[in-house]
Protein backbone atom coordinates (compact mmCIF):
# COMPACT_ATOMS: atom_id res chain seq x y z
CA UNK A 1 -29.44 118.18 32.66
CA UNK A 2 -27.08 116.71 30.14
CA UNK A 3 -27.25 118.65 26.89
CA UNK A 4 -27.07 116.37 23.04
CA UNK A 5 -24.54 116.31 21.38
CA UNK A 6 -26.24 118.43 18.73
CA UNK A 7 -26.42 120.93 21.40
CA UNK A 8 -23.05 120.36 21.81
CA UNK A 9 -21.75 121.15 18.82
CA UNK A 10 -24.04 123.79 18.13
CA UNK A 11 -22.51 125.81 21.24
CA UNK A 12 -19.01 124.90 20.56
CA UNK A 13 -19.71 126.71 17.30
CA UNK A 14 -20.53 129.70 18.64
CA UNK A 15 -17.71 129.50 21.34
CA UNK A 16 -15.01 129.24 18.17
CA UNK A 17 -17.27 132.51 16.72
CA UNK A 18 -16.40 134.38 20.17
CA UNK A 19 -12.88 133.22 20.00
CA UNK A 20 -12.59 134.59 16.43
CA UNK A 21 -14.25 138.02 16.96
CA UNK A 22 -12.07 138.00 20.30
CA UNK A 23 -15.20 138.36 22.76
CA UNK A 24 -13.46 135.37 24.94
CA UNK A 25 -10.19 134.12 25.35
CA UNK A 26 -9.15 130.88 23.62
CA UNK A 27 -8.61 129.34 27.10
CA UNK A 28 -12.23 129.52 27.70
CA UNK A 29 -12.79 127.10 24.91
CA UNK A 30 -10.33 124.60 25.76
CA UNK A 31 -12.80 122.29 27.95
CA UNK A 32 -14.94 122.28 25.13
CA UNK A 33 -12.18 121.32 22.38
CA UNK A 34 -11.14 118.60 24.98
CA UNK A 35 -15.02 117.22 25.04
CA UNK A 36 -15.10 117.42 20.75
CA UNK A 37 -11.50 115.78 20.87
CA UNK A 38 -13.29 112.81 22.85
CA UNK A 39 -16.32 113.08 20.38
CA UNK A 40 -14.01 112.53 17.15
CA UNK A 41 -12.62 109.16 19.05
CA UNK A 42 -15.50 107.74 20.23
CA UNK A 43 -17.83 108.57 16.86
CA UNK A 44 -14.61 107.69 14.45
CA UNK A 45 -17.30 107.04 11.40
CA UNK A 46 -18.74 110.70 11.50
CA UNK A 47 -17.84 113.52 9.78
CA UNK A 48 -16.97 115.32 12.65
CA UNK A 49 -15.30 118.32 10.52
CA UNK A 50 -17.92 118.45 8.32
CA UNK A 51 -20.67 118.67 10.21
CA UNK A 52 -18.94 121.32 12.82
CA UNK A 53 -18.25 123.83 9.50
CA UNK A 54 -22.10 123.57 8.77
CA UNK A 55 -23.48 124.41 11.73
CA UNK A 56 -20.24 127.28 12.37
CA UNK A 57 -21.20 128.93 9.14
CA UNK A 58 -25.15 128.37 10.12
CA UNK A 59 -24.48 130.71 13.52
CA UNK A 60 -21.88 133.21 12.36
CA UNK A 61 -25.07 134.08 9.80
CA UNK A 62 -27.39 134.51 12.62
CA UNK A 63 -24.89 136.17 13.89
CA UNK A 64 -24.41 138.89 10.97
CA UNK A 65 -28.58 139.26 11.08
CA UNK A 66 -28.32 139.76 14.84
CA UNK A 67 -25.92 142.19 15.74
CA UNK A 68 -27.09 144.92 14.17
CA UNK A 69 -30.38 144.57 16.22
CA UNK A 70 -28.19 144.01 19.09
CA UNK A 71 -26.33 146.54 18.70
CA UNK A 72 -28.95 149.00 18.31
CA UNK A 73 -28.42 150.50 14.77
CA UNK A 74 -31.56 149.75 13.45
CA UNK A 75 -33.87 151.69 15.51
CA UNK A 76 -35.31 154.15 12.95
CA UNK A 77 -35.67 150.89 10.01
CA UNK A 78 -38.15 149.07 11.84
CA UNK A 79 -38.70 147.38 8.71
CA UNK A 80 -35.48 145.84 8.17
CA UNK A 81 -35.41 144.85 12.00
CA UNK A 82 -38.30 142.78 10.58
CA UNK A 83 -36.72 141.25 8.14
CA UNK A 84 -33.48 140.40 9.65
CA UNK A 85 -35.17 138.52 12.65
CA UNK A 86 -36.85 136.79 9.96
CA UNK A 87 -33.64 135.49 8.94
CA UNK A 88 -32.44 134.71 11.80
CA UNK A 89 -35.79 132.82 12.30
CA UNK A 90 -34.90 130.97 9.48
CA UNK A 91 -31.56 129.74 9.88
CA UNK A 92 -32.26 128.95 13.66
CA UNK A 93 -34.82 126.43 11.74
CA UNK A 94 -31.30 125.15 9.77
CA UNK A 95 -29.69 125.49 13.02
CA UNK A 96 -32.00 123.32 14.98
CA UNK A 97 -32.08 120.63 11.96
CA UNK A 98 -28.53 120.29 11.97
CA UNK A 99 -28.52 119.44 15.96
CA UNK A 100 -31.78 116.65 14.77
CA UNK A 101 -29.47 115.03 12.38
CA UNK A 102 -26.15 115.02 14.53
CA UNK A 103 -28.25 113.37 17.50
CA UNK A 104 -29.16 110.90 15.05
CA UNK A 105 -25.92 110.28 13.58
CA UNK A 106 -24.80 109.51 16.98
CA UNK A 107 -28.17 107.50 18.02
CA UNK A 108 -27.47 104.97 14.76
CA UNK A 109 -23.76 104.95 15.21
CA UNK A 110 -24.82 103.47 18.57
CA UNK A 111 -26.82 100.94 17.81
């Protein structure tokens, strides 16, 4: 199954999040800079930049909220385990929104 572009963009975001917290190599991302290259030529009109910053800022907040629970450090604040997935509840709902409106972008710039 082919993923959307806002899918696309969404998990090229979090690959340039690895790259910067050095949990993958920056060869690992190169296919997927290749395939936004190829995005910015074909979709010249969209704010490619723009829109890539938004959702890269979205996830490295999830991020932040996440890796403590990942990481296991809250295990005696229950409460504020609560209220970090929460968060990240919300800004997946940003996160999600952002993929809606780049799919659209690119379903009007098509037609």
């Amino acid at each position: 199954m082919e993923m959307s572009v806002g899918e696309f963009i969404d998990k090229y975001s979090i690959m340039k999040i690895r790259v910067g917290k050095r949990i993958i190599g920056s060869d690992e991302i190169k296919p997927f800079d290749k395939e936004y290259n190829e995005l910015r030529t074909k979709y010249r009109k969209i704010p490619w930049e723009a829109l890539l910053d938004q959702v890269y800022n979205i996830n490295n907040i999830i991020w932040g909220y996440e890796n403590p629970i990942h990481e296991g450090q809250l295990t005696s604040e229950v409460m504020m385990a609560g209220v970090l997935a929460l968060r990240v509840r919300e800004f997946n709902c940003l996160r999600l929104s952002m993929g809606k409106i780049i799919n659209g972008l690119v379903k009007g710039y098509e037609l």
